[in-house]
N, C-alpha and C. Protein backbone atom coordinates (compact mmCIF):
# COMPACT_ATOMS: atom_id res chain seq x y z
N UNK A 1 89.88 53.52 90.83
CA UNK A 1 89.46 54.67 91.61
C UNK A 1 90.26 55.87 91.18
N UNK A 2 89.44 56.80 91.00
CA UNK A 2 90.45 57.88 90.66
C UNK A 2 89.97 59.41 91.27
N UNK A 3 91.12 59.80 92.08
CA UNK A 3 90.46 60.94 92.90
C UNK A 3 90.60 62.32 92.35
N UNK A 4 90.13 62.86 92.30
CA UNK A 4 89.87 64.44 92.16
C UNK A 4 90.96 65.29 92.04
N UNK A 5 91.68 65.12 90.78
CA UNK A 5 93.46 66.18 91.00
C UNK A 5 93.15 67.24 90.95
N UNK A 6 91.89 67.73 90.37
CA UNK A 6 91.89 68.99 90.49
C UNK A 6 91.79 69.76 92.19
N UNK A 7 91.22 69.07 93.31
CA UNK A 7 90.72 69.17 94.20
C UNK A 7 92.17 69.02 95.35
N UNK A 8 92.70 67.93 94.65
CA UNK A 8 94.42 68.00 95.89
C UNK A 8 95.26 68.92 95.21
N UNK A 9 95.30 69.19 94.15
CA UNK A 9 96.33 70.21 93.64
C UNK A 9 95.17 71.64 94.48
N UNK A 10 94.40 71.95 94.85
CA UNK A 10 94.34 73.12 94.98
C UNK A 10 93.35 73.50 96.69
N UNK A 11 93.91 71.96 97.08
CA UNK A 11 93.52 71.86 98.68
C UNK A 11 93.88 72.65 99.40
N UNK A 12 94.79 73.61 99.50
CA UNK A 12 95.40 74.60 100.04
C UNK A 12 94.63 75.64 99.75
N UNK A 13 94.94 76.20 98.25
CA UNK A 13 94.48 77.20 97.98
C UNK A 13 92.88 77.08 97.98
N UNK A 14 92.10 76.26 97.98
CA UNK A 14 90.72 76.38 98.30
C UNK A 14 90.22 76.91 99.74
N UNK A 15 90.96 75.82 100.69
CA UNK A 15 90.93 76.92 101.93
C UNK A 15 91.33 77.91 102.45
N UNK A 16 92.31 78.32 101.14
CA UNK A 16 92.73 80.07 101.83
C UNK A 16 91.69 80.83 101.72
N UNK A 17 90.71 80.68 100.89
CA UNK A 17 89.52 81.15 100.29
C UNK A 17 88.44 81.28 100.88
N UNK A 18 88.53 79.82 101.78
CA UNK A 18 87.09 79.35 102.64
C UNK A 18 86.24 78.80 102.16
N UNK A 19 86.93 78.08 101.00
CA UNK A 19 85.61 77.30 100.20
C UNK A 19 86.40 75.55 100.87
N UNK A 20 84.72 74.99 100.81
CA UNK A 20 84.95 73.50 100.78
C UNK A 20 85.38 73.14 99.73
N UNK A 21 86.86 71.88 100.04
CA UNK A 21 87.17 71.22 99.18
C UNK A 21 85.87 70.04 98.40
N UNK A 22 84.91 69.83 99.16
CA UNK A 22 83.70 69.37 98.60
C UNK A 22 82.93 69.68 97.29
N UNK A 23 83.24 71.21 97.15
CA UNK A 23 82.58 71.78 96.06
C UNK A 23 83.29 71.42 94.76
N UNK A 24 84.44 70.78 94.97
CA UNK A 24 84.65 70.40 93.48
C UNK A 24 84.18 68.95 93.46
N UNK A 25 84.13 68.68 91.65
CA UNK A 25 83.62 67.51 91.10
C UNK A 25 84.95 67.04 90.25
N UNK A 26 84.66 65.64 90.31
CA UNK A 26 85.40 65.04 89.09
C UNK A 26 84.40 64.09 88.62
N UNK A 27 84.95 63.02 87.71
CA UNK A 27 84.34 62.02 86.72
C UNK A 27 84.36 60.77 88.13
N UNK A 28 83.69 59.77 88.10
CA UNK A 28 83.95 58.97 88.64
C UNK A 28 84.64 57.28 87.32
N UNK A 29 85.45 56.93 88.51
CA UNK A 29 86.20 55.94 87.66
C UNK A 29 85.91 54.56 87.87
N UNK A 30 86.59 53.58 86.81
CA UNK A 30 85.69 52.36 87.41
C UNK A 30 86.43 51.85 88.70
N UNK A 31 85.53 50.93 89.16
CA UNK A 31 86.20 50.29 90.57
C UNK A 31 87.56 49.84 90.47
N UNK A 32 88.37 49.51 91.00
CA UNK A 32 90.03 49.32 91.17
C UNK A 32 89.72 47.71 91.68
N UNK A 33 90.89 47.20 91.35
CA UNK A 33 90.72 45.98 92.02
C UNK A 33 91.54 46.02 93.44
N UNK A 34 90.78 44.98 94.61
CA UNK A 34 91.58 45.42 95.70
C UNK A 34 92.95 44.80 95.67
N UNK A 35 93.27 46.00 97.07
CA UNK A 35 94.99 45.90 97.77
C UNK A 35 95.16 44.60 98.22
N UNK A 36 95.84 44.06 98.10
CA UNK A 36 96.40 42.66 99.02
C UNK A 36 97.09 43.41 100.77
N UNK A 37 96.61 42.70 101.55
CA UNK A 37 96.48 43.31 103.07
C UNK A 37 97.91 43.31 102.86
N UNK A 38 98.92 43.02 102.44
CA UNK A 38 100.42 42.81 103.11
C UNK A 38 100.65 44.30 102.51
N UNK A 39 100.21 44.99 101.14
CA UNK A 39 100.42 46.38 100.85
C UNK A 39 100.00 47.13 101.74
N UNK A 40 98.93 46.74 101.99
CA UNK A 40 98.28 47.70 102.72
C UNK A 40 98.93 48.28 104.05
N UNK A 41 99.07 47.35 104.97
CA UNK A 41 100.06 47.50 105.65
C UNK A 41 101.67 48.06 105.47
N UNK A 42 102.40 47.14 104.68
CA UNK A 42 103.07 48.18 104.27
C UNK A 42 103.12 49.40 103.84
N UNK A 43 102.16 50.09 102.56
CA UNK A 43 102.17 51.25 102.89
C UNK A 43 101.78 52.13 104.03
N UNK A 44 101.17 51.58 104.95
CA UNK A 44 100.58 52.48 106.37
C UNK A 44 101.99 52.16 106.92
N UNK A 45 102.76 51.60 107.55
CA UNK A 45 103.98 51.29 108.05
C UNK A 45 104.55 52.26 107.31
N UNK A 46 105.14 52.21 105.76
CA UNK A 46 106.02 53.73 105.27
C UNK A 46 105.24 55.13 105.83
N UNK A 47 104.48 54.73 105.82
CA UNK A 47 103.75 56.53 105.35
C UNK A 47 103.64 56.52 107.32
N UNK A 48 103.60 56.15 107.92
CA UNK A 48 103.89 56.29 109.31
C UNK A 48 104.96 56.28 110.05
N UNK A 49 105.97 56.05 109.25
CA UNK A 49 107.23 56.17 109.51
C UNK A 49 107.97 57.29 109.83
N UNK A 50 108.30 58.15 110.61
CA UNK A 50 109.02 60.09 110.21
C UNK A 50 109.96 59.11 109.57
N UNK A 51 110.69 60.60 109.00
CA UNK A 51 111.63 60.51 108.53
C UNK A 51 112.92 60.68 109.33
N UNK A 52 113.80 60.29 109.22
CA UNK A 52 115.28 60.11 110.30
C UNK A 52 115.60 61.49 110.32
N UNK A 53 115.96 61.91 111.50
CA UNK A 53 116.54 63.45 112.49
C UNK A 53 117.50 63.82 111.63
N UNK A 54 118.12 64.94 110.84
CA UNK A 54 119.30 65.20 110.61
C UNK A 54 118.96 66.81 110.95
N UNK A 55 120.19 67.41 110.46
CA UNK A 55 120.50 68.62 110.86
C UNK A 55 120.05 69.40 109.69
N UNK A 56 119.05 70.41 109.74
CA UNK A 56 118.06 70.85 109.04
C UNK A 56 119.23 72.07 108.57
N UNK A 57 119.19 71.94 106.77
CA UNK A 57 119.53 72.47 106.20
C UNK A 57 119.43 74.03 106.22
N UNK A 58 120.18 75.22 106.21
CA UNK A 58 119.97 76.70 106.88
C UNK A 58 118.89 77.21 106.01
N UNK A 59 118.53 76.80 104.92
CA UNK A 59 117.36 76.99 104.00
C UNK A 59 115.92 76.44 104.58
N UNK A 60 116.04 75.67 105.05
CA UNK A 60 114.99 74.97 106.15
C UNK A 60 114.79 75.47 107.28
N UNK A 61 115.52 76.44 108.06
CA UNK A 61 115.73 77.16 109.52
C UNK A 61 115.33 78.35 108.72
N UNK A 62 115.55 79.01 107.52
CA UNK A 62 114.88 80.23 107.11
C UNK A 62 113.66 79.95 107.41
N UNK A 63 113.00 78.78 106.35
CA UNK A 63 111.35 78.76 106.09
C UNK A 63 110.69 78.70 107.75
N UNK A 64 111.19 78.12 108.71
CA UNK A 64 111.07 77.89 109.95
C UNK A 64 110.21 78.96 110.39
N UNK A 65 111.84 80.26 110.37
CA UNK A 65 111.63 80.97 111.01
C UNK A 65 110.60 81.99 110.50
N UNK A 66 110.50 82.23 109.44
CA UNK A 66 109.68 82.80 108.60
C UNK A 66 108.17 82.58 108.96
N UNK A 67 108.07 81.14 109.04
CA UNK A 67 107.00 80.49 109.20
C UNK A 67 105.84 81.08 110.64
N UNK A 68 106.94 80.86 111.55
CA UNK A 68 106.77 81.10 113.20
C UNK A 68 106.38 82.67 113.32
N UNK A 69 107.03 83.51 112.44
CA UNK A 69 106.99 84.78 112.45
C UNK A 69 105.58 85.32 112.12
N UNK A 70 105.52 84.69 110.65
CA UNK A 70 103.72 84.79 110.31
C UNK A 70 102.95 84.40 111.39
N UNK A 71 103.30 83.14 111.78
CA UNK A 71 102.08 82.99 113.02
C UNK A 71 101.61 84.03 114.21
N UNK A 72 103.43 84.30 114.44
CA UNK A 72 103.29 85.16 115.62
C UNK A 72 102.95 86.82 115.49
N UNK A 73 102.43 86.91 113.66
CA UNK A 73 102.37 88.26 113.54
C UNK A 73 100.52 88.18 113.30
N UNK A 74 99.95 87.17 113.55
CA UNK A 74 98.78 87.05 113.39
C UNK A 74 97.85 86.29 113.99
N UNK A 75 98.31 86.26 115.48
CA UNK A 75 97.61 85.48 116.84
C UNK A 75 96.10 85.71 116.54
N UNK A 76 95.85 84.45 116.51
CA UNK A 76 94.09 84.09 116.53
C UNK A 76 93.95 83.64 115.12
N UNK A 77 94.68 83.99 114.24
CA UNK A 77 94.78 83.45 112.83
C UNK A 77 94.49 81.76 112.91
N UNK A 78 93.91 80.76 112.40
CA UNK A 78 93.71 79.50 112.36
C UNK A 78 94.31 79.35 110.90
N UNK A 79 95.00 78.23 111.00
CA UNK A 79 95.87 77.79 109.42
C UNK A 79 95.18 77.76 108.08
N UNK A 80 94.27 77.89 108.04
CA UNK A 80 93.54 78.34 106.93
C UNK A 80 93.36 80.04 106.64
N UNK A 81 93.17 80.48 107.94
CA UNK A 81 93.20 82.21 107.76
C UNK A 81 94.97 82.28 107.29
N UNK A 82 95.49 81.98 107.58
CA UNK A 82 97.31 82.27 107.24
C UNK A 82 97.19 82.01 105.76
N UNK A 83 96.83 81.47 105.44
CA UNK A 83 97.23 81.33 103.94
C UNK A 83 96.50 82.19 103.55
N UNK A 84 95.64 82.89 103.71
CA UNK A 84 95.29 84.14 102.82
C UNK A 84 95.91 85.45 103.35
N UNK A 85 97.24 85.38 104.02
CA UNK A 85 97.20 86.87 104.20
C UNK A 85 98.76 86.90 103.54
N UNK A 86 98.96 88.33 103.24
CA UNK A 86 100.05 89.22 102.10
C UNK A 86 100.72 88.14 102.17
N UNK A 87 101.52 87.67 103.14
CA UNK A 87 102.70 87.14 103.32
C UNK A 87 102.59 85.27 102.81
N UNK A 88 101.54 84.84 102.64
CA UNK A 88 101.52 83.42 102.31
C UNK A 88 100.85 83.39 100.65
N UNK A 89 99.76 84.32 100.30
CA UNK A 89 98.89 83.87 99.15
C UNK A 89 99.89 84.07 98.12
N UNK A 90 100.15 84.73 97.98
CA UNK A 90 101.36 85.07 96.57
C UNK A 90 102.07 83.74 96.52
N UNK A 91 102.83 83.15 97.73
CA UNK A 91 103.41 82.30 96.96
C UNK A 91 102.98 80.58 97.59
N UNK A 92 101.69 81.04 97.93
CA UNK A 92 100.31 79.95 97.59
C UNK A 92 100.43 79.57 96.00
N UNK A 93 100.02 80.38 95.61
CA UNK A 93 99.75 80.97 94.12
C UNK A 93 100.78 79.90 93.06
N UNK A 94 101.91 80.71 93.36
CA UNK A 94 103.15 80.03 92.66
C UNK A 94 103.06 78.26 93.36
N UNK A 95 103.26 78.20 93.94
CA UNK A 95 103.89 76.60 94.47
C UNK A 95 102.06 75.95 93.52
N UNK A 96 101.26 76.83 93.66
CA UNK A 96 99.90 75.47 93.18
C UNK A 96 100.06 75.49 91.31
N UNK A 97 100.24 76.66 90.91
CA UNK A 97 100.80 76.48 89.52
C UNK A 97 101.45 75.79 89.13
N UNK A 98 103.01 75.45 90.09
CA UNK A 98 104.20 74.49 89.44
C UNK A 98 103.74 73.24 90.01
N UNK A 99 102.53 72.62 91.03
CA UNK A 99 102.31 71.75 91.52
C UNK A 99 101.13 71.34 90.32
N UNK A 100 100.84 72.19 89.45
CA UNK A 100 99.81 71.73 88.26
C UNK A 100 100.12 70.89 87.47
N UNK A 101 101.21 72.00 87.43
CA UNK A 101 102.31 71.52 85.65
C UNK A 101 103.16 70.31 86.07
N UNK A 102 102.88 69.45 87.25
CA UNK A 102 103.65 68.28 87.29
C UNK A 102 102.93 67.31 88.09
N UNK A 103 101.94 66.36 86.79
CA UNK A 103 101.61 65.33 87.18
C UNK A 103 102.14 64.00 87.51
N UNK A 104 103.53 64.10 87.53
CA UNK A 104 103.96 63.17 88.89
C UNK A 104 103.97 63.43 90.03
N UNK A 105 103.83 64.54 90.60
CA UNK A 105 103.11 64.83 91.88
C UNK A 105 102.39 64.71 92.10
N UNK A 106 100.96 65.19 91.22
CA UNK A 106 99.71 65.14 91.48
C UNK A 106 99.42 63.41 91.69
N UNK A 107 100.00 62.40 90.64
CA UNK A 107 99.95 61.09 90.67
C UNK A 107 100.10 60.93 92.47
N UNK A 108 101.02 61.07 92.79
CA UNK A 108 101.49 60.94 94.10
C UNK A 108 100.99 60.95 94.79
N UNK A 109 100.25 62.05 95.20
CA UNK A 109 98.74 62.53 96.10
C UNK A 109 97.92 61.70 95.64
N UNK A 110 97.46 61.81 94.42
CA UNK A 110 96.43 60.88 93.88
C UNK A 110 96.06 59.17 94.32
N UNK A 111 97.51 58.57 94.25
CA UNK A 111 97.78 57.71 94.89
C UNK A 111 97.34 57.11 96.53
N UNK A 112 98.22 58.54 97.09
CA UNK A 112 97.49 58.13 98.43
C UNK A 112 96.42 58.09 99.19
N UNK A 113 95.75 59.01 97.90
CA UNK A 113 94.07 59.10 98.71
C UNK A 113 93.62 58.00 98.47
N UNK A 114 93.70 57.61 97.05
CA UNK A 114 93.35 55.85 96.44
C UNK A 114 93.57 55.02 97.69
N UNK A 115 94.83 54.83 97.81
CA UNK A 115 95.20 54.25 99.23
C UNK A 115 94.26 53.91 100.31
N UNK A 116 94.01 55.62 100.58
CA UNK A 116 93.66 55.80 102.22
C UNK A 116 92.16 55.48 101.86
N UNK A 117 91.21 55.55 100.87
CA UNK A 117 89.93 55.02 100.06
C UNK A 117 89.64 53.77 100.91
N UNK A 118 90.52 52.87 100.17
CA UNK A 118 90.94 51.30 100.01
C UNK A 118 90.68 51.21 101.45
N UNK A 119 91.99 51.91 102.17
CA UNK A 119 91.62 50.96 103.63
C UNK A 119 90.56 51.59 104.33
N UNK A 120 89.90 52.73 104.08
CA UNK A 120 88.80 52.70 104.73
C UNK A 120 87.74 51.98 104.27
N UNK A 121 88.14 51.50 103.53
CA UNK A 121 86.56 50.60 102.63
C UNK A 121 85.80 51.54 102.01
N UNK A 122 86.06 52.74 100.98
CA UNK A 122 85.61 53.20 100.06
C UNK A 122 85.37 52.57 98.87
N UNK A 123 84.24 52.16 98.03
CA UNK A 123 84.54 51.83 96.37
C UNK A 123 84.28 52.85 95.97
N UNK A 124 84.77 53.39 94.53
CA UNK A 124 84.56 54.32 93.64
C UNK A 124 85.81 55.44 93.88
N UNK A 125 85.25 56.87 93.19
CA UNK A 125 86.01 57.42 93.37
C UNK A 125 86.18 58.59 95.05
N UNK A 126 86.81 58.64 94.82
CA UNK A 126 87.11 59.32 96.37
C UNK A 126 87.84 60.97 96.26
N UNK A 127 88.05 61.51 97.64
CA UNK A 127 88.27 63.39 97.14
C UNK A 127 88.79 63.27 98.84
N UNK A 128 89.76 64.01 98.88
CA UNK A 128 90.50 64.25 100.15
C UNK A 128 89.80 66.04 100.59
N UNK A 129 89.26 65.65 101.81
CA UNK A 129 88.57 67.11 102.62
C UNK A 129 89.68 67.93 103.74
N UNK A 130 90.25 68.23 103.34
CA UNK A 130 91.42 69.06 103.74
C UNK A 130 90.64 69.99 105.41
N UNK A 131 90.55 69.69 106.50
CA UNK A 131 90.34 71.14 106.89
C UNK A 131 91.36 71.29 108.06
N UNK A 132 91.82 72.52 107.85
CA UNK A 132 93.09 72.87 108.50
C UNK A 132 92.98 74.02 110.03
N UNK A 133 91.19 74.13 109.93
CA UNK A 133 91.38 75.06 111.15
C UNK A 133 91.47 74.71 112.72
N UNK A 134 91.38 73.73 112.74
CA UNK A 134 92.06 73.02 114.14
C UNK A 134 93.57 72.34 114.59
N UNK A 135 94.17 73.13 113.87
CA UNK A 135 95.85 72.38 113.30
C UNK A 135 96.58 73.48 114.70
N UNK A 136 97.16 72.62 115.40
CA UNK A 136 98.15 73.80 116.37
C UNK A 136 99.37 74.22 115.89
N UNK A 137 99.93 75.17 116.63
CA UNK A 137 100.98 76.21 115.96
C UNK A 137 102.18 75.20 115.04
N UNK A 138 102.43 73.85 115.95
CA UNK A 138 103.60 72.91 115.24
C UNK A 138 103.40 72.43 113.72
N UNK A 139 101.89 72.13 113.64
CA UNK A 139 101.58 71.65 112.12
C UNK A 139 101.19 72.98 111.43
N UNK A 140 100.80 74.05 112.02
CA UNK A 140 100.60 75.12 111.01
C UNK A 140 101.97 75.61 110.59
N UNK A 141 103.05 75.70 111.28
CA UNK A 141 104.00 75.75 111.06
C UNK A 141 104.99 75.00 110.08
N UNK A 142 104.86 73.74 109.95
CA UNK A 142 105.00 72.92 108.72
C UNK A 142 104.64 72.98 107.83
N UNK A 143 102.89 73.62 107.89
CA UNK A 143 102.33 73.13 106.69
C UNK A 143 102.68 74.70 105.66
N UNK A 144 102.65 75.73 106.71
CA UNK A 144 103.36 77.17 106.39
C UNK A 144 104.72 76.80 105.50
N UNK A 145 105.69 76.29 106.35
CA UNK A 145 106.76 76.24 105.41
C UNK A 145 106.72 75.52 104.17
N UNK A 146 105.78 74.35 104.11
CA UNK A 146 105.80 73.78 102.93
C UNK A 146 105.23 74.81 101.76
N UNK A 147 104.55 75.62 101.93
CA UNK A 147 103.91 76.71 100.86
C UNK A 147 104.92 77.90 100.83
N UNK A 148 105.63 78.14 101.98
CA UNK A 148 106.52 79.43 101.30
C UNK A 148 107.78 79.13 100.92
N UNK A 149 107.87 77.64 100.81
CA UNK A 149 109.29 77.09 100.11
C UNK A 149 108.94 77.44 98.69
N UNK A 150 107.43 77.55 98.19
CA UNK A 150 106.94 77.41 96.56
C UNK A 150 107.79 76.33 95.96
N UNK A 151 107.62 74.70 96.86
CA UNK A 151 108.70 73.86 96.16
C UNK A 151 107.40 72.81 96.25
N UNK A 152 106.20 72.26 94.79
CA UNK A 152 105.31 71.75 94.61
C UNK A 152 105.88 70.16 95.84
N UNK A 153 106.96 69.97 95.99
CA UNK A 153 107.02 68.71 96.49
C UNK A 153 107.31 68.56 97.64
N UNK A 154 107.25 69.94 98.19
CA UNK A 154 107.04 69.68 99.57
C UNK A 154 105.98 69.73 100.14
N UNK A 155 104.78 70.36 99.66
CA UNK A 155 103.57 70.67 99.35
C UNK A 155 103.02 68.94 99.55
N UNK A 156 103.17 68.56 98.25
CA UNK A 156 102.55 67.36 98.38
C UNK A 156 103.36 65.84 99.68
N UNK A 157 104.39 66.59 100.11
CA UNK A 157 105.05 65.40 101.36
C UNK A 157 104.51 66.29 102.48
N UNK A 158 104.21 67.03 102.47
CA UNK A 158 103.32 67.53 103.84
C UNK A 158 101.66 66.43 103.24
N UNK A 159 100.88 66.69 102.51
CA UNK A 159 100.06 66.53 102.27
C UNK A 159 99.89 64.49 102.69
N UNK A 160 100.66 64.08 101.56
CA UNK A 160 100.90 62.66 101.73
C UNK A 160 101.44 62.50 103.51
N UNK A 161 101.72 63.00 104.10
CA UNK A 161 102.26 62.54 105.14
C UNK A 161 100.76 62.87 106.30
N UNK A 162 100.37 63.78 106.45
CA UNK A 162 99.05 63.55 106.89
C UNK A 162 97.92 62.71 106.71
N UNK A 163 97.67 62.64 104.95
CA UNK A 163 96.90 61.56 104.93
C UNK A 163 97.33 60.23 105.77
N UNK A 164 98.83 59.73 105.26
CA UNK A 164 99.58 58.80 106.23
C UNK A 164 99.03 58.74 107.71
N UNK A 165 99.09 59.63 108.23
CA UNK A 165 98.77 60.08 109.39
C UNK A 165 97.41 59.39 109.88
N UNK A 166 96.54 60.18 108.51
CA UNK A 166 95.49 59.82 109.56
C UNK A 166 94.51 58.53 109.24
N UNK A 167 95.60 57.51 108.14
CA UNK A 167 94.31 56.52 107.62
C UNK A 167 94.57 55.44 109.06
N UNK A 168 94.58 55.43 109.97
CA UNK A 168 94.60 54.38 111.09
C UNK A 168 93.23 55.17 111.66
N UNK A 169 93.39 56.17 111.69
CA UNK A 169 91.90 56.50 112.23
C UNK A 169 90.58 56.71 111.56
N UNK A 170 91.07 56.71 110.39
CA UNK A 170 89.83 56.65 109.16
C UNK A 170 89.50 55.18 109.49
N UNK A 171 90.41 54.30 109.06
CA UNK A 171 90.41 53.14 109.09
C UNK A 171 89.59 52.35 109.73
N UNK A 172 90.45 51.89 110.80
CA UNK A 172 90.51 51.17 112.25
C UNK A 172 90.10 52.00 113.46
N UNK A 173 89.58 53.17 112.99
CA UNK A 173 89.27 53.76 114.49
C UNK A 173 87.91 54.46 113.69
N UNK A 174 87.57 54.08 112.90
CA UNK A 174 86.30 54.42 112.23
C UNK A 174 85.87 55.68 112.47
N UNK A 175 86.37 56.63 112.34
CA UNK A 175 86.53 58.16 112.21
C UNK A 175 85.88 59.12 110.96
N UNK A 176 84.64 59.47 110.86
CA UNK A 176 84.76 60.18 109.53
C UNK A 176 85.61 61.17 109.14
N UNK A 177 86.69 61.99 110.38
CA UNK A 177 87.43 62.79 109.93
C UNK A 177 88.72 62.58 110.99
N UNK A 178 89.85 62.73 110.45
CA UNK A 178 90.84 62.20 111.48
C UNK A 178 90.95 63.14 112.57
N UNK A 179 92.00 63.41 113.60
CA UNK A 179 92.15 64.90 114.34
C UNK A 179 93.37 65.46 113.97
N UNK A 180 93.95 65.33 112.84
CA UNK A 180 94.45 66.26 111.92
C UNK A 180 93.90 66.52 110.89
N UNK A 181 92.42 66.69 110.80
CA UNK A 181 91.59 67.32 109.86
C UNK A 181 91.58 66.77 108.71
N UNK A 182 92.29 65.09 108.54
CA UNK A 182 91.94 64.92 107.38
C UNK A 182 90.84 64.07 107.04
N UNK A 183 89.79 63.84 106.20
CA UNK A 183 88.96 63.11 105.74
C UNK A 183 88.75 62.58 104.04
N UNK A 184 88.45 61.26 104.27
CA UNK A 184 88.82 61.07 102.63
C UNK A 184 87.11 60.51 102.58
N UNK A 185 86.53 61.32 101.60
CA UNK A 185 85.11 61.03 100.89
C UNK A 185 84.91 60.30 99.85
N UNK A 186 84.08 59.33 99.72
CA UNK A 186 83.14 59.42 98.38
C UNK A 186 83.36 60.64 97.22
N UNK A 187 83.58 60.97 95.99
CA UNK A 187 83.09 62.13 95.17
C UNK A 187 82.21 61.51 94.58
N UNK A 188 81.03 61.93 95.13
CA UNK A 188 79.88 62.12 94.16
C UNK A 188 79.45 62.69 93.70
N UNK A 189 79.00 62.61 92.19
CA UNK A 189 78.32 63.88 91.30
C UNK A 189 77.71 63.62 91.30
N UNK A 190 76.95 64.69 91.35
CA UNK A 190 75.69 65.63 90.75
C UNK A 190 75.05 65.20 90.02
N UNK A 191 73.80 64.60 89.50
CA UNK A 191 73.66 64.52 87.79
C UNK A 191 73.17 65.62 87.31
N UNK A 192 73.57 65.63 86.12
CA UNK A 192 73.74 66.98 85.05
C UNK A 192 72.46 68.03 85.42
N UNK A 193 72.73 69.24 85.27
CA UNK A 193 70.77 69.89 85.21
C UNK A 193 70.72 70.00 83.57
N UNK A 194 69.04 69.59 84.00
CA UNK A 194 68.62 69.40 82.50
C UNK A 194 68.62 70.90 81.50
N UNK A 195 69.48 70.06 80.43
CA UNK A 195 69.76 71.70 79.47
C UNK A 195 68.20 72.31 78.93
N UNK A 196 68.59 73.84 78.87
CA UNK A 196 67.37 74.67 78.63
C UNK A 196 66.89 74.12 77.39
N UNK A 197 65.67 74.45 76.91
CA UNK A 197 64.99 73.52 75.66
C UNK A 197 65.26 75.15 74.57
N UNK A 198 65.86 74.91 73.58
CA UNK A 198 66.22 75.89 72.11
C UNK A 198 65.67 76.68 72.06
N UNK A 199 65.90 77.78 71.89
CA UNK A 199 65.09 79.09 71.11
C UNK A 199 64.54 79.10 69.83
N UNK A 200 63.19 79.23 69.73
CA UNK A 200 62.94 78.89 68.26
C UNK A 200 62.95 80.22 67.32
């Protein structure tokens, strides 16, 4: 199975835009052989796990506050409108560039949609549907700081950690979209349109 990197590397920046992450295509790959249930579980157990409380680094209380500030300078804004305004797209921009140029990240993401595929009982290839306009101030706030850190890997541990999030309800609660907006599809293409016939 192989999902759509072009489509998670630029899940963000597609909805700053207002375009569906749907509209992109990839190749489809051959079938994967399946997970053995004890992975499976285990990975839903990690990826559901937080991470342990410590005392948030003063570089981390910047992005915070920064974060909270945008929100609060743009009431009625929904987390998808935030990323297109002065203060987020610029370094939208930057963090999806350096999140290009490093396909061990993209692997990463890639990975977990494979994953979250699997346990929903997807075959083929699959495409993660990002939609972020029902996200309240706490996750817009996260997902804010992960883009104005412009640090590709926090980007993708916000990202991976939602999918985490929401394959119990993809799953086992048979959900086509979780209620943190995430949904993992089918990518299906298109077949080709037929090329114009030569000029003679």
């Amino acid at each position: 199975m192989k999902t759509n990197t072009l489509l998670i590397m630029t899940a963000l920046a597609l909805a700053s835009c207002g375009k569906s992450p749907e509209a992109a295509k990839t190749t489809a790959a051959p079938k994967p052989a399946a997970v053995p249930d004890a992975r499976l579980e285990a990975e839903i157990s990690s990826a559901l796990t937080p991470a342990p409380e410590t005392n948030a680094p003063p570089a981390d209380n910047a992005l915070k506050s920064e974060a909270d500030s945008i929100i609060a300078q743009y009431p009625g804004k929904t987390a998808t409108e935030l990323l297109n305004t002065p203060e987020v797209k610029d370094k939208l921009a930057v963090a999806m560039k350096k999140l290009s140029a490093d396909p061990v990240l993209l692997k990463r993401v890639n990975s977990t949609v494979d994953l979250a595929a699997q346990i929903k009982g997807l075959e083929g290839a699959a495409k993660l549907d990002l939609d972020m306009k029902g996200y309240d101030q706490a996750r817009t706030s996260r997902m804010l700081q992960s883009v104005l850190s412009e640090e590709p890997q926090r980007i993708v541990d916000f990202l991976v950690s939602e999918i985490g999030e929401a394959s119990p309800d993809l799953s086992y609660g048979g959900l086509e979209r979780a209620p943190n907006g995430v949904a993992i599809l089918p990518n299906t293409i298109p077949s080709p349109a037929a090329a114009p016939p030569p000029e003679e």
